[in-house]
PDB file of N, CA and C in Angstrom:
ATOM      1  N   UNK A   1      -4.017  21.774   6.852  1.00  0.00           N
ATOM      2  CA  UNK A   1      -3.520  20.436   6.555  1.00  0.00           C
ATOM      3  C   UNK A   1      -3.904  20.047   5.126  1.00  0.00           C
ATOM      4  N   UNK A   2      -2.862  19.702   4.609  1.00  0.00           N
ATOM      5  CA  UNK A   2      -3.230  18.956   2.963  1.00  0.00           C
ATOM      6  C   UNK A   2      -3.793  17.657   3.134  1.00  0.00           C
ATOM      7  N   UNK A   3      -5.051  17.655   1.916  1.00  0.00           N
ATOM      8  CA  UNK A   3      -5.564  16.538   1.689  1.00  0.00           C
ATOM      9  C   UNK A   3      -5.001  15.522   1.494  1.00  0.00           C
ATOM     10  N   UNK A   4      -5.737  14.274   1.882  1.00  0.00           N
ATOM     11  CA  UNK A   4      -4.779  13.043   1.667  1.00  0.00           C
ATOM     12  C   UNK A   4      -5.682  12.609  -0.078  1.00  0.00           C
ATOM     13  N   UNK A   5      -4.776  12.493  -0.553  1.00  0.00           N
ATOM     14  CA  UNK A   5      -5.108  11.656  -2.023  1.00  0.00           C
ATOM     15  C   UNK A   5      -5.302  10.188  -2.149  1.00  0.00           C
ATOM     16  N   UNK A   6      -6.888   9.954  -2.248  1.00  0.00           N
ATOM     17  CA  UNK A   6      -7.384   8.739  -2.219  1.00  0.00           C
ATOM     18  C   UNK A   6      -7.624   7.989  -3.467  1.00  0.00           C
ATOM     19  N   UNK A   7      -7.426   7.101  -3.607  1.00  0.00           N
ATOM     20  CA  UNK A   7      -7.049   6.030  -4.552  1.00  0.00           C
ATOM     21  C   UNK A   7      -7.986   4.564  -4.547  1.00  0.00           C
ATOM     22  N   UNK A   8      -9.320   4.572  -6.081  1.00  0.00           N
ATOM     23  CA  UNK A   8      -9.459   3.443  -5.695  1.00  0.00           C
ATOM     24  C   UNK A   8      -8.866   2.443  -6.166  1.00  0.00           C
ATOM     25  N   UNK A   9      -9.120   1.284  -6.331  1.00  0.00           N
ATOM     26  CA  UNK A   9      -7.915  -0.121  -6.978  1.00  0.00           C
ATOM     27  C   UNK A   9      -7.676  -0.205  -7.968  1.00  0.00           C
ATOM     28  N   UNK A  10      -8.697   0.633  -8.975  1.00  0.00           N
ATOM     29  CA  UNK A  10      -8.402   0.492 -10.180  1.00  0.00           C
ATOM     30  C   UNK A  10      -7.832   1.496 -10.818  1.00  0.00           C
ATOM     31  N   UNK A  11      -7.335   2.518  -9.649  1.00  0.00           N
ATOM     32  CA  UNK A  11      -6.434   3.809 -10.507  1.00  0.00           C
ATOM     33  C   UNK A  11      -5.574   3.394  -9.610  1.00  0.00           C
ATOM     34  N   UNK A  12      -5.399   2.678  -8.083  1.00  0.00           N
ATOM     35  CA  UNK A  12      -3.918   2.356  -8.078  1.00  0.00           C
ATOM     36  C   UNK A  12      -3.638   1.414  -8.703  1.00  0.00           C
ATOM     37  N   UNK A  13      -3.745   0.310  -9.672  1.00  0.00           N
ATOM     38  CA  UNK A  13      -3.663  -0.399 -10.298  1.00  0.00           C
ATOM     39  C   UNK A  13      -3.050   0.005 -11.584  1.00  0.00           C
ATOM     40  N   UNK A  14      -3.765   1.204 -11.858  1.00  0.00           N
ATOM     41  CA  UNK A  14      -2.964   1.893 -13.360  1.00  0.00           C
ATOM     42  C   UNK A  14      -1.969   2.112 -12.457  1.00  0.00           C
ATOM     43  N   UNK A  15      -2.086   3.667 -12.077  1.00  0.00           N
ATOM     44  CA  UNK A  15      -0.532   4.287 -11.342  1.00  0.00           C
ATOM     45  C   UNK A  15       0.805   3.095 -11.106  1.00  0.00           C
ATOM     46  N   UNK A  16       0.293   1.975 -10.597  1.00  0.00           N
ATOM     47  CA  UNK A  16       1.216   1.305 -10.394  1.00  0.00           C
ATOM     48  C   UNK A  16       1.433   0.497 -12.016  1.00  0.00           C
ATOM     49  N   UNK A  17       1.408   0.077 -12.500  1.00  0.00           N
ATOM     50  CA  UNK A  17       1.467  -0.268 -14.124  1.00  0.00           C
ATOM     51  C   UNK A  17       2.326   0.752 -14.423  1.00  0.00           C
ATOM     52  N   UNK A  18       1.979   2.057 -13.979  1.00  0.00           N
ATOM     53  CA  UNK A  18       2.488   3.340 -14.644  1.00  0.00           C
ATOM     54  C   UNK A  18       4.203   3.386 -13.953  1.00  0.00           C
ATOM     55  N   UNK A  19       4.221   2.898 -12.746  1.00  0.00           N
ATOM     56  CA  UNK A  19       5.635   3.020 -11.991  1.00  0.00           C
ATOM     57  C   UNK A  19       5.610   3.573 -10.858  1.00  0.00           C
ATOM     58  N   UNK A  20       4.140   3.719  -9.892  1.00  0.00           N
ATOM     59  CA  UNK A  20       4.137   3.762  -8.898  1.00  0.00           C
ATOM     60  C   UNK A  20       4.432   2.638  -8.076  1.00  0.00           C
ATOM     61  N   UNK A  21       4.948   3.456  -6.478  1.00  0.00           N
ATOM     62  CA  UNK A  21       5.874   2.075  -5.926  1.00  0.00           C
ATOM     63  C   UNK A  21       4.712   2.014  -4.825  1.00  0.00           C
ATOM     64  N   UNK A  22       4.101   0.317  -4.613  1.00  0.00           N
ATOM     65  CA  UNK A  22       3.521  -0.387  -3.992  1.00  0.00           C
ATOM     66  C   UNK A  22       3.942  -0.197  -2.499  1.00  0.00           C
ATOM     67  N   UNK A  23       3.182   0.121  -1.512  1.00  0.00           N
ATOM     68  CA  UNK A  23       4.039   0.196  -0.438  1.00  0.00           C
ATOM     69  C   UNK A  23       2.540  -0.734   0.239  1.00  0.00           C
ATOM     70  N   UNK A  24       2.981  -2.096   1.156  1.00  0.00           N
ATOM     71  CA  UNK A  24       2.324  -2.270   1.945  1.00  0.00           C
ATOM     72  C   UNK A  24       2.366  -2.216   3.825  1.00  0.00           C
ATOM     73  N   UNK A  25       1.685  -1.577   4.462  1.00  0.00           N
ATOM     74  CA  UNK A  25       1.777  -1.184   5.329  1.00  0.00           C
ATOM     75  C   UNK A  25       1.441  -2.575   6.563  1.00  0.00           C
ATOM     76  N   UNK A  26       0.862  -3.476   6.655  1.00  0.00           N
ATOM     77  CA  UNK A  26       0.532  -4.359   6.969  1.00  0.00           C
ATOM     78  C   UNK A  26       1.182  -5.197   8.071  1.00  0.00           C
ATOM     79  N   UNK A  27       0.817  -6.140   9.022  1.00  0.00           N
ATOM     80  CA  UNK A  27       1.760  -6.840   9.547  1.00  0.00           C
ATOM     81  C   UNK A  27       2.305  -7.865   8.561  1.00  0.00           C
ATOM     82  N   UNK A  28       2.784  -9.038   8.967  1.00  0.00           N
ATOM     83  CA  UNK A  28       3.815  -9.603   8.569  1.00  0.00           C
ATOM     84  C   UNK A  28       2.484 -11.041   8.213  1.00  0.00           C
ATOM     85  N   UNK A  29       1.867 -11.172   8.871  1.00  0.00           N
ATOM     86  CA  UNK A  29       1.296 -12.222   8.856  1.00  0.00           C
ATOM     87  C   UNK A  29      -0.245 -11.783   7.648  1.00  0.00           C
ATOM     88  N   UNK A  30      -0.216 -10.766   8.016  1.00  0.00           N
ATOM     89  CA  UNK A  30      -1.162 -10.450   6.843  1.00  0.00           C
ATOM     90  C   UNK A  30      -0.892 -10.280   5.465  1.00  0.00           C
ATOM     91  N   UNK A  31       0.591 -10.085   5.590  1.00  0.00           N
ATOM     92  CA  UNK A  31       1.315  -9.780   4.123  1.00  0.00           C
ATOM     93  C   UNK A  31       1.567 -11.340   3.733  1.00  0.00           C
ATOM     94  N   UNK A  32       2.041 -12.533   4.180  1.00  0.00           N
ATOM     95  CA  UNK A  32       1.471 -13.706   4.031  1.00  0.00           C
ATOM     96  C   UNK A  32       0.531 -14.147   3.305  1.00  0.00           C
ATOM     97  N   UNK A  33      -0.458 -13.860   3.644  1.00  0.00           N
ATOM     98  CA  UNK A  33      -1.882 -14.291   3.650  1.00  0.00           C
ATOM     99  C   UNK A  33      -2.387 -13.811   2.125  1.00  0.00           C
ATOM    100  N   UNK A  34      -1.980 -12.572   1.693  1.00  0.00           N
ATOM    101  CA  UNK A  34      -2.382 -12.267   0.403  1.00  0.00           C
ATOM    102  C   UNK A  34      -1.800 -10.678   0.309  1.00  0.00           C
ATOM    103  N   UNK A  35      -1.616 -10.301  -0.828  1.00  0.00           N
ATOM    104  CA  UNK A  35      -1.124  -9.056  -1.435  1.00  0.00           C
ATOM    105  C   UNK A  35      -0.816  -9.081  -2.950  1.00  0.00           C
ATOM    106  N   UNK A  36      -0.683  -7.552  -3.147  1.00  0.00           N
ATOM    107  CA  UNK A  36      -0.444  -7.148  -4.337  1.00  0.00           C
ATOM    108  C   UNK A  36       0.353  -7.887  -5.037  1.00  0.00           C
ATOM    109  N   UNK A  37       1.189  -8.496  -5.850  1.00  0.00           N
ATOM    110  CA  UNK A  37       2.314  -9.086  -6.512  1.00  0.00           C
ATOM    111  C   UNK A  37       3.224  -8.104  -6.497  1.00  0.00           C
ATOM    112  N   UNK A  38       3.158  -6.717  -6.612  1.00  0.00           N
ATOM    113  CA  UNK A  38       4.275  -5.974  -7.492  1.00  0.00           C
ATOM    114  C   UNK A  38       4.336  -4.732  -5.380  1.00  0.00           C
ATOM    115  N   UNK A  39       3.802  -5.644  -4.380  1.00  0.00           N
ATOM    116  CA  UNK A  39       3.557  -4.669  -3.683  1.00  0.00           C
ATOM    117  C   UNK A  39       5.299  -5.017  -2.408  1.00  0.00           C
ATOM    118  N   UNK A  40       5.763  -3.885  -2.167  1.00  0.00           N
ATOM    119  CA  UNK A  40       6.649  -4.253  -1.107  1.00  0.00           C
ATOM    120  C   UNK A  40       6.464  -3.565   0.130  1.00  0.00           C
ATOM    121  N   UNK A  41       6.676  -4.914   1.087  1.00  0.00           N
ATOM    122  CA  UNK A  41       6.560  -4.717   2.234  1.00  0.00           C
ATOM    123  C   UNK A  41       6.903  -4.230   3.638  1.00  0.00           C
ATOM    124  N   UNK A  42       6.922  -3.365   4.478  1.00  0.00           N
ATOM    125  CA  UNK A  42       7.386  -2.282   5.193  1.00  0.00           C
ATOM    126  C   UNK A  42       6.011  -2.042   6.544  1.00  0.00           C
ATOM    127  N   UNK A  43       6.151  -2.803   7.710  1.00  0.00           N
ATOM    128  CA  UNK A  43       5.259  -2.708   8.379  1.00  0.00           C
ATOM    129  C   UNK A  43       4.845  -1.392   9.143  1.00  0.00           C
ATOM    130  N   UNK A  44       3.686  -0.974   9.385  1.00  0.00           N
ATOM    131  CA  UNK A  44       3.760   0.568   9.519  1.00  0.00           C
ATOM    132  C   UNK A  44       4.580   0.836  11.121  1.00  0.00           C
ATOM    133  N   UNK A  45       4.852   0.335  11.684  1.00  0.00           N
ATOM    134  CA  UNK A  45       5.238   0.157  13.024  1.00  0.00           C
ATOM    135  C   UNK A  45       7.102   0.518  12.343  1.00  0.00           C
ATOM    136  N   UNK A  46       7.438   0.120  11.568  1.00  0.00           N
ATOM    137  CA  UNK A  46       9.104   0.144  11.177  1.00  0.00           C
ATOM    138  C   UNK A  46       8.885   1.415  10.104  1.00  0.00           C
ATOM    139  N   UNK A  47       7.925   1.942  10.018  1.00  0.00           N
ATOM    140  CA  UNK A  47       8.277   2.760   8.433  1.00  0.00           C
ATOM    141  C   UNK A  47       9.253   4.255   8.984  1.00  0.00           C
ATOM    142  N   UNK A  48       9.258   4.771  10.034  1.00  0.00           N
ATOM    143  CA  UNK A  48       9.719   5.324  10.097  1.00  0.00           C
ATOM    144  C   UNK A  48      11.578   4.938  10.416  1.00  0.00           C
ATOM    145  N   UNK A  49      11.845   3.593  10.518  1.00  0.00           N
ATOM    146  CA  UNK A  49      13.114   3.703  10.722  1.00  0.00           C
ATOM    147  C   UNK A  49      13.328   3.358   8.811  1.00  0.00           C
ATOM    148  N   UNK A  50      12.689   2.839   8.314  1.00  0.00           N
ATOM    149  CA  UNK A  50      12.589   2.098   6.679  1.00  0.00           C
ATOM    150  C   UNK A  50      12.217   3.582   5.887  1.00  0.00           C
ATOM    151  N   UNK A  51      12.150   4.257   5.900  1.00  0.00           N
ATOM    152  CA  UNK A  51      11.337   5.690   4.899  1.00  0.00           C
ATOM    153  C   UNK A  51      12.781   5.704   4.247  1.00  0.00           C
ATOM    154  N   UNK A  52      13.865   5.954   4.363  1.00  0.00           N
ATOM    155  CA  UNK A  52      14.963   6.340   3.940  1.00  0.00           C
ATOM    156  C   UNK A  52      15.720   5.231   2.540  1.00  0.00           C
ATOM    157  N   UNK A  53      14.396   4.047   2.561  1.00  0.00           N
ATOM    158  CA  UNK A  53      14.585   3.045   1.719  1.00  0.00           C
ATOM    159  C   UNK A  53      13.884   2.844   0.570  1.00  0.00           C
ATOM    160  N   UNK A  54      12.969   4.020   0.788  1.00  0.00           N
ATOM    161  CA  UNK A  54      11.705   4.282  -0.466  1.00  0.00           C
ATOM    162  C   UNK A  54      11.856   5.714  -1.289  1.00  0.00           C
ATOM    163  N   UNK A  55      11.888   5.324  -2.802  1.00  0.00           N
ATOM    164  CA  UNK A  55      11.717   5.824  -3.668  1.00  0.00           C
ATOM    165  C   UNK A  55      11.319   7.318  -3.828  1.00  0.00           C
ATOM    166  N   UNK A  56      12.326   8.138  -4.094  1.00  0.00           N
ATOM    167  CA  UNK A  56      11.520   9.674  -3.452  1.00  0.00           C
ATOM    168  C   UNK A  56      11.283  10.370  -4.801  1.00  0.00           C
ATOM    169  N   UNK A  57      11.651   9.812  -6.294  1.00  0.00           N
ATOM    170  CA  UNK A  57      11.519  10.058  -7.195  1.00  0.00           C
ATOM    171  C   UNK A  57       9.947   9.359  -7.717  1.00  0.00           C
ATOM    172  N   UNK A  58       9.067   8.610  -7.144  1.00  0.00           N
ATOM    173  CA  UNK A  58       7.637   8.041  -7.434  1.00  0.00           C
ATOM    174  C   UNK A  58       7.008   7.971  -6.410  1.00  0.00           C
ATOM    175  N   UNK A  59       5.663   8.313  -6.781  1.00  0.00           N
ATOM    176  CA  UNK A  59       4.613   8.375  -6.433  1.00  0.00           C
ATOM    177  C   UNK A  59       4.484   6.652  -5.352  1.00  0.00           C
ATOM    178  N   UNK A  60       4.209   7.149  -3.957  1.00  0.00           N
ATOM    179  CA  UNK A  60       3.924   5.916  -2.989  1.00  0.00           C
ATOM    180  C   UNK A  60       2.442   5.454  -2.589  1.00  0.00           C
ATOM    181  N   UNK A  61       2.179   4.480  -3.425  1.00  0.00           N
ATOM    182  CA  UNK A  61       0.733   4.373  -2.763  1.00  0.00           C
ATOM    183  C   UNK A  61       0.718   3.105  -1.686  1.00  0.00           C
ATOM    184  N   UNK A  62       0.243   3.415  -0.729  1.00  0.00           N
ATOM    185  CA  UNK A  62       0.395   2.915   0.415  1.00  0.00           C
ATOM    186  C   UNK A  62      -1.004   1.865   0.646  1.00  0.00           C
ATOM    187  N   UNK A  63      -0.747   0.893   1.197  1.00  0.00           N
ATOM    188  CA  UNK A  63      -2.381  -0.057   1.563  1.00  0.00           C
ATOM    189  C   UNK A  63      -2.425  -1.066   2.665  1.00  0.00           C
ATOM    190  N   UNK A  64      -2.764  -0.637   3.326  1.00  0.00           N
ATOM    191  CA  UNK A  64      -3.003  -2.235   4.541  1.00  0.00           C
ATOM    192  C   UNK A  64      -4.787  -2.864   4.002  1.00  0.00           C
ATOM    193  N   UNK A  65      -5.131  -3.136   4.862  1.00  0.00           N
ATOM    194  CA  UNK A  65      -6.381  -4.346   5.297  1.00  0.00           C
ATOM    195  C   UNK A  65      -7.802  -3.472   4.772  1.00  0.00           C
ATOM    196  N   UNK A  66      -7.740  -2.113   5.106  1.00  0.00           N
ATOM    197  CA  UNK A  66      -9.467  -1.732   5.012  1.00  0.00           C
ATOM    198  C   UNK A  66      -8.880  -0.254   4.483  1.00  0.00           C
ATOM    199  N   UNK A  67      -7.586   0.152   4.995  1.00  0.00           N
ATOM    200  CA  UNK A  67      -7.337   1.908   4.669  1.00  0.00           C
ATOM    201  C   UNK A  67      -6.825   2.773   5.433  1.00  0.00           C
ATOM    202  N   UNK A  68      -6.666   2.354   6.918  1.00  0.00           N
ATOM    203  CA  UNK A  68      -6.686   3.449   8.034  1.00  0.00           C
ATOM    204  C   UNK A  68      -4.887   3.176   8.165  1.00  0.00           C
ATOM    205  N   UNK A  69      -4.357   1.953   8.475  1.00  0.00           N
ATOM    206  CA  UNK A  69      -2.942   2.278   8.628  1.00  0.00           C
ATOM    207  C   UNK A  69      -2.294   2.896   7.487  1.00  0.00           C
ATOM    208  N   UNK A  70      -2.640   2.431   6.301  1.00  0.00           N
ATOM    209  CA  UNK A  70      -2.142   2.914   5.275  1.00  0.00           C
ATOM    210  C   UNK A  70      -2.659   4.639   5.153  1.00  0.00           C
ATOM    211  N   UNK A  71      -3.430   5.014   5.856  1.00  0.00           N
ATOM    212  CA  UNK A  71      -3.617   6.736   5.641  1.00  0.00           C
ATOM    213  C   UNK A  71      -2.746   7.168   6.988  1.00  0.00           C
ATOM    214  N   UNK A  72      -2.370   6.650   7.863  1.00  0.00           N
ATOM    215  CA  UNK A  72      -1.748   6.723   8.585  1.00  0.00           C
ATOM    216  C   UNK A  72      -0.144   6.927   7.744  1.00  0.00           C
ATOM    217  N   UNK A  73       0.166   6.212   7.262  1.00  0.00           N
ATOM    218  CA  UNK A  73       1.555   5.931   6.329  1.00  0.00           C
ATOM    219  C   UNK A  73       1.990   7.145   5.195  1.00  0.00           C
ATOM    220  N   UNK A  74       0.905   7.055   5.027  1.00  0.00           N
ATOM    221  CA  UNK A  74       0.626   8.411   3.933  1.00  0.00           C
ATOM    222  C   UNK A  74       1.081  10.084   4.536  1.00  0.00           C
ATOM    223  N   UNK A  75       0.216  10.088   5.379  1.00  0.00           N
ATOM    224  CA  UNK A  75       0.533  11.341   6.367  1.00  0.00           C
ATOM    225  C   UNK A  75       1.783  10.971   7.139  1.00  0.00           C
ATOM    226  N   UNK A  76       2.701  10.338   7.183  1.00  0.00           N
ATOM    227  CA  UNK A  76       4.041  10.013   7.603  1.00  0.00           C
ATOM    228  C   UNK A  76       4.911  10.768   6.662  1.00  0.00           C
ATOM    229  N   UNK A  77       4.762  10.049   5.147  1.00  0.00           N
ATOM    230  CA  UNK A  77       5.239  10.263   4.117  1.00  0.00           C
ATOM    231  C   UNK A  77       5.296  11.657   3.439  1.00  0.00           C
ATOM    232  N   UNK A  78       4.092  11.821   3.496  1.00  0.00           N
ATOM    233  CA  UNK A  78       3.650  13.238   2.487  1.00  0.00           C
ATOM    234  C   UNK A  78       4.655  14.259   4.060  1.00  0.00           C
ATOM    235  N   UNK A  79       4.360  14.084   5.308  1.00  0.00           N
ATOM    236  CA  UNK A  79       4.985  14.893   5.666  1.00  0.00           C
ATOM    237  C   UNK A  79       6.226  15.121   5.575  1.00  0.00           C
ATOM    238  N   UNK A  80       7.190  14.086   5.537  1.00  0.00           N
ATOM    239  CA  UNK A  80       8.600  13.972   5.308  1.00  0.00           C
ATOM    240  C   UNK A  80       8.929  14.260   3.227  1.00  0.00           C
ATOM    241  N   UNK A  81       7.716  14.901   2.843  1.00  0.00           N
ATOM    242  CA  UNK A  81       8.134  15.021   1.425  1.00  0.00           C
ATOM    243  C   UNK A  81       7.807  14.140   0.573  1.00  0.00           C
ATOM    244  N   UNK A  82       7.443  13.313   0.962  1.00  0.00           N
ATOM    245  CA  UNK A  82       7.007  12.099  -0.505  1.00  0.00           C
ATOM    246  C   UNK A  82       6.019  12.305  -0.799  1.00  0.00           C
ATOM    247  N   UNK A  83       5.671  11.622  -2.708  1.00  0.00           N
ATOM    248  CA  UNK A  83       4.373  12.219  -2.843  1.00  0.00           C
ATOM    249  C   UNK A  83       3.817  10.869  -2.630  1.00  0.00           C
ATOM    250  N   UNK A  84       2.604  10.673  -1.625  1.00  0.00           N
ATOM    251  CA  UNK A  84       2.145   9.088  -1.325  1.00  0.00           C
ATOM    252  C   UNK A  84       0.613   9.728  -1.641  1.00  0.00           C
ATOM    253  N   UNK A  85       0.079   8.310  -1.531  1.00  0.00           N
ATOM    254  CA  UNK A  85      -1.441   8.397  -1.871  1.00  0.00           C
ATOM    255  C   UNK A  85      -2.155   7.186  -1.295  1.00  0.00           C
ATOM    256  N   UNK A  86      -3.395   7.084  -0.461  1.00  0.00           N
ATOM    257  CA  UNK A  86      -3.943   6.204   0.275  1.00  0.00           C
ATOM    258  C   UNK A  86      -4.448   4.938  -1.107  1.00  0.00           C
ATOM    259  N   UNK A  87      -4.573   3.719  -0.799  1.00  0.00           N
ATOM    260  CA  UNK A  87      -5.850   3.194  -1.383  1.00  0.00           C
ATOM    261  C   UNK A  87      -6.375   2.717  -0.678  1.00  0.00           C
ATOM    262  N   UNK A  88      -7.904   3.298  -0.986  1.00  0.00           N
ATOM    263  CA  UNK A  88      -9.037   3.470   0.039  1.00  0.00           C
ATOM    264  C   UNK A  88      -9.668   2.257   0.185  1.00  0.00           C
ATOM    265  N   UNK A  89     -10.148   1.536   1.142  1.00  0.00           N
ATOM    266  CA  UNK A  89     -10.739   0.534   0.893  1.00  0.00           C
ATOM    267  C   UNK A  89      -9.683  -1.141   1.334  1.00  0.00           C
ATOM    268  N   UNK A  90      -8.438  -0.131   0.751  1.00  0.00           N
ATOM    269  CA  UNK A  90      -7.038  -1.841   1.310  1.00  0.00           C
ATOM    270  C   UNK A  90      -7.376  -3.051   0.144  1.00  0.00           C
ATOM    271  N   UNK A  91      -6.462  -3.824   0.826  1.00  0.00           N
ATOM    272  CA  UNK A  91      -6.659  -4.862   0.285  1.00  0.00           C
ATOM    273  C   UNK A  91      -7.877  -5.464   0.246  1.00  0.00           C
ATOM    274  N   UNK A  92      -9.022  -5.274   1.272  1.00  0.00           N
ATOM    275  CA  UNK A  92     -10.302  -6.078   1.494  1.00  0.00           C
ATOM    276  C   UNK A  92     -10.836  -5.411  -0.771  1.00  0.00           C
ATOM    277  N   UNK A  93     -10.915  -4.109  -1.036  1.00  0.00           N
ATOM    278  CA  UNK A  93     -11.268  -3.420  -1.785  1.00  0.00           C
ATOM    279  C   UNK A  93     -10.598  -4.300  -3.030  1.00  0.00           C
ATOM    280  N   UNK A  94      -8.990  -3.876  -2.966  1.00  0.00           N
ATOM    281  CA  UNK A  94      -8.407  -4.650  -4.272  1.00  0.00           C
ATOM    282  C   UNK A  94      -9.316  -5.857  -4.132  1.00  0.00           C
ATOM    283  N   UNK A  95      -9.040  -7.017  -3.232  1.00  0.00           N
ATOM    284  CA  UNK A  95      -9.302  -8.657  -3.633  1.00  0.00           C
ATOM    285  C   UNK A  95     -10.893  -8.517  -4.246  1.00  0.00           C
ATOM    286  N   UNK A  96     -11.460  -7.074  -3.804  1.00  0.00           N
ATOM    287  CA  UNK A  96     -13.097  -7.253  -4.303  1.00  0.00           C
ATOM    288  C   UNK A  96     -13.114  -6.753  -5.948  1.00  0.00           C
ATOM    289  N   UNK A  97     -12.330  -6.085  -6.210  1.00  0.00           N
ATOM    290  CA  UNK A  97     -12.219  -5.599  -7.402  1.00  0.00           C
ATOM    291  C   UNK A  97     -11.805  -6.477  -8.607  1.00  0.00           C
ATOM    292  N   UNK A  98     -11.179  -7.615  -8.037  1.00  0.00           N
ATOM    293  CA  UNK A  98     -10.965  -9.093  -8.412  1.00  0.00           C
ATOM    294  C   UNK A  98      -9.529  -8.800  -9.159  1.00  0.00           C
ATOM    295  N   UNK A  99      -8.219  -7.803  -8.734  1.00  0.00           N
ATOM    296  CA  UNK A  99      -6.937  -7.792  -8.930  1.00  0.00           C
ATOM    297  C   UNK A  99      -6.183  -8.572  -8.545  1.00  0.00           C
ATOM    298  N   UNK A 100      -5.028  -8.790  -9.065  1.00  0.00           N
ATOM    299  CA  UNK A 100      -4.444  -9.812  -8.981  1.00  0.00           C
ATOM    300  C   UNK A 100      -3.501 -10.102  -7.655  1.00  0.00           C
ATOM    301  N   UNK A 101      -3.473 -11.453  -6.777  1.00  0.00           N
ATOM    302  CA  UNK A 101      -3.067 -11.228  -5.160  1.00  0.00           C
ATOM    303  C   UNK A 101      -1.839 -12.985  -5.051  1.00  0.00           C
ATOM    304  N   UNK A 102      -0.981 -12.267  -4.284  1.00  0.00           N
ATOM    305  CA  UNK A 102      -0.415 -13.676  -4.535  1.00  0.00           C
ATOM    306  C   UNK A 102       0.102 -13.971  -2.712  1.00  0.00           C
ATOM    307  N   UNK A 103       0.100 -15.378  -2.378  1.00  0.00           N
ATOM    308  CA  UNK A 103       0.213 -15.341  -1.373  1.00  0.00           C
ATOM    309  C   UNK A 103       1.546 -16.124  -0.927  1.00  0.00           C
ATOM    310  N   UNK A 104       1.924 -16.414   0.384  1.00  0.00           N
ATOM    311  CA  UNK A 104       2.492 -17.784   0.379  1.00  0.00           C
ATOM    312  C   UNK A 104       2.410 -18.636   1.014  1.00  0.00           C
ATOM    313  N   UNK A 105       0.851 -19.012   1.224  1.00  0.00           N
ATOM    314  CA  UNK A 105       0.188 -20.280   0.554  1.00  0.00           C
ATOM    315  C   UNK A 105      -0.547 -20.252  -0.198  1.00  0.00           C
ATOM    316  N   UNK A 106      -1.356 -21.574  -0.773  1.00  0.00           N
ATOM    317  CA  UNK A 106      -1.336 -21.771  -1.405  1.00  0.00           C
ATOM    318  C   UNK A 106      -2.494 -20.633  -2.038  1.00  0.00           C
ATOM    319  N   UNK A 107      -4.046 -20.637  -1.401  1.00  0.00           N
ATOM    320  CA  UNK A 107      -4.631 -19.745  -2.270  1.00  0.00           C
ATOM    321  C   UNK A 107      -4.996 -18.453  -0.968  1.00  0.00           C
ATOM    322  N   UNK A 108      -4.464 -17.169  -1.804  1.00  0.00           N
ATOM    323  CA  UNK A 108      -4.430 -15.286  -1.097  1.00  0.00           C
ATOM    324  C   UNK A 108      -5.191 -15.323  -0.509  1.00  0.00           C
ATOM    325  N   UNK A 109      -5.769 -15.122   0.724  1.00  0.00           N
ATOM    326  CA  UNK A 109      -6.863 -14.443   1.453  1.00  0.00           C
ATOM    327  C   UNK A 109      -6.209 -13.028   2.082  1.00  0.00           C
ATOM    328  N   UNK A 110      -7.335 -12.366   2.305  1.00  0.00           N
ATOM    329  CA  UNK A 110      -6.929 -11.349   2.761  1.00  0.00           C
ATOM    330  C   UNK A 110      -7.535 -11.191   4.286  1.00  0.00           C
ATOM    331  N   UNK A 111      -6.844 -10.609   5.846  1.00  0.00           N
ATOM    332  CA  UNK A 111      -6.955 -10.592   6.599  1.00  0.00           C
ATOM    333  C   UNK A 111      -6.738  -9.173   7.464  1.00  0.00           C
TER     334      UNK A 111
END
């Protein structure tokens, strides 16, 4: 089995600057609550009917809450051919790294 390629916030943070595509794995209510700005959303429960809607020419870095659905997502991906990459840690990691999170309300928490 191939390694999963782990990512902390501040190299998915470049990569994505660079033109990696944001994939958040998350429920619906957590994607609410706070996320990436540049991140789009795809709950891991639908990704397999949604994969056919993501970018097969860039690099997918994938992220829910702490890390585990999103390595889950990853090994979805990488198996069907994409090149994806975990970030380790989730969103709890980004919001600690103090990157930028936008919500819709008023101020991001992460859940």
């Amino acid at each position: 089995m191939n390694e999963i390629r782990q990512l902390d916030p501040t190299e998915a943070r470049s990569l994505v600057d660079e033109g990696a595509f944001l994939l958040d794995v998350r429920e619906g209510d957590e994607w609410a609550a706070g996320r990436a700005p540049e991140s789009t959303h795809v709950p891991l429960g639908a990704l397999r009917d949604s994969v056919s809607s993501l970018p097969v020419d860039r690099l997918i870095v994938a992220v829910c809450r702490s890390g585990g659905r999103s390595l889950q997502a990853v090994r979805q991906l990488t198996a069907q051919g994409y090149e994806a990459a975990n970030l380790e840690g989730g969103m709890r990691a980004w919001a600690a790294a103090g990157l930028p999170m936008v919500a819709d309300a008023d101020e991001p928490k992460v859940i």
